[in-house]
Protein backbone atom coordinates (compact mmCIF):
# COMPACT_ATOMS: atom_id res chain seq x y z
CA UNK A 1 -20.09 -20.75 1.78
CA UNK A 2 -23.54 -18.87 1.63
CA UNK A 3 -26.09 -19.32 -0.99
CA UNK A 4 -25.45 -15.48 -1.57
CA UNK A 5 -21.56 -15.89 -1.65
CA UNK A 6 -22.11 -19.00 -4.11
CA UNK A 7 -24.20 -16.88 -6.38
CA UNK A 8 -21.78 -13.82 -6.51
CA UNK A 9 -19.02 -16.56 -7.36
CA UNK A 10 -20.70 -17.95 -10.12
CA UNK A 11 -21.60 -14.18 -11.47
CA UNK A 12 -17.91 -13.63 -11.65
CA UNK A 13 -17.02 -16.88 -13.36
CA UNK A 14 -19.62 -16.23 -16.18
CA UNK A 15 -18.16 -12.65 -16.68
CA UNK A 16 -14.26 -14.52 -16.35
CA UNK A 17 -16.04 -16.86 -19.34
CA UNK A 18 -18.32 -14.29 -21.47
CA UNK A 19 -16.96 -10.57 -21.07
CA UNK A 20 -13.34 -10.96 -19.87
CA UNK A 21 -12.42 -12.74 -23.28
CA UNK A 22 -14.22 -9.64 -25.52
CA UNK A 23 -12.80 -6.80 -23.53
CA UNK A 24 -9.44 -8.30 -22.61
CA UNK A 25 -7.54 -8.89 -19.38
CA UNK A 26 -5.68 -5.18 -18.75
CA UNK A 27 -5.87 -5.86 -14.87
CA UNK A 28 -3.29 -3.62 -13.03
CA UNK A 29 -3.04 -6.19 -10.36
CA UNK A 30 -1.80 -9.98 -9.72
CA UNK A 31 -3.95 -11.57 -9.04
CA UNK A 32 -6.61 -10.26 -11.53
CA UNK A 33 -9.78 -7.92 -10.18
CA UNK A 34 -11.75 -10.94 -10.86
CA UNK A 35 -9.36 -13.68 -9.07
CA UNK A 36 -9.04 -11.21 -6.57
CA UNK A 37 -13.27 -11.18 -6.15
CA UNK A 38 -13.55 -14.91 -6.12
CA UNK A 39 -10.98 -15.46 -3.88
CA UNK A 40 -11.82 -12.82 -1.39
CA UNK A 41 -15.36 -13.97 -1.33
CA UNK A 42 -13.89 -17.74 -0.70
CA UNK A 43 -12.07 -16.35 2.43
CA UNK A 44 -14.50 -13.51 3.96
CA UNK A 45 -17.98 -14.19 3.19
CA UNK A 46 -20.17 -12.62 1.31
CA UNK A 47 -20.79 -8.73 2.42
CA UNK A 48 -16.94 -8.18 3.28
CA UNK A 49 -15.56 -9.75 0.26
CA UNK A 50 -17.61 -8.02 -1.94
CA UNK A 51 -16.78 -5.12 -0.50
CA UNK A 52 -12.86 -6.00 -0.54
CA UNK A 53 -13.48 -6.63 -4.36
CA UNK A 54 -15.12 -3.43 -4.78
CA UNK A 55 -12.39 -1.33 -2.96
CA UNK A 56 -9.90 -3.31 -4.92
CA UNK A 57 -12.02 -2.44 -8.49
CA UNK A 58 -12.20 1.45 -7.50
CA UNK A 59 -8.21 1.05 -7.21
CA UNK A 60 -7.47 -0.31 -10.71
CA UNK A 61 -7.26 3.06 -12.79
CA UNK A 62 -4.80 4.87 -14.35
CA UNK A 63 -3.04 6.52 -11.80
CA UNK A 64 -2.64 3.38 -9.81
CA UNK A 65 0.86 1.26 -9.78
CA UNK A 66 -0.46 -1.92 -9.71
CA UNK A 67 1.23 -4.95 -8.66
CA UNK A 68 0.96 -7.87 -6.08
CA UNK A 69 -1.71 -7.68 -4.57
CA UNK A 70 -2.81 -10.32 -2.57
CA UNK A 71 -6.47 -11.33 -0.33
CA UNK A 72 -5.71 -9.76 3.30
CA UNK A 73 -5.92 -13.07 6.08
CA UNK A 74 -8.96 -13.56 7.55
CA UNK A 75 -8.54 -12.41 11.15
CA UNK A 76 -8.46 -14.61 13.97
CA UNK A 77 -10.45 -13.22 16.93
CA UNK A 78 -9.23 -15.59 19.48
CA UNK A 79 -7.16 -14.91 22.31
């Protein structure tokens, strides 16, 4: 993983240890937003899985189902 990947990993473990526990976990989704983030930025990179977590965060409101919803694959570009 990148240096910048690492650091936006860690960000999200310190809010998983510091916020998360004074708000609450009310994620919509399984895995939660911030599962989803780490894991996301594990499998894409960086840029993409920040923006993955980011489309996924926007989708976590009140008029949203919820549910399973998992990391897409990372893509295999080879013939």
């Amino acid at each position: 993983m990148s240096p910048l990947a690492h650091l936006l990993r860690g960000g999200i473990t310190a809010y998983q240890w510091t916020i998360r526990p004074v708000i609450g976990a009310h994620c919509r989704f399984v895995p939660s937003c911030s599962e989803y983030a780490k894991e996301a930025i594990a499998t894409h990179g960086a840029v993409k899985g920040a923006g993955l977590a980011a489309w996924r965060i926007l989708r976590c409101n009140p008029w949203c189902a919820g549910g399973h919803d998992p990391v897409p694959p990372r893509r295999c570009d080879s013939p």
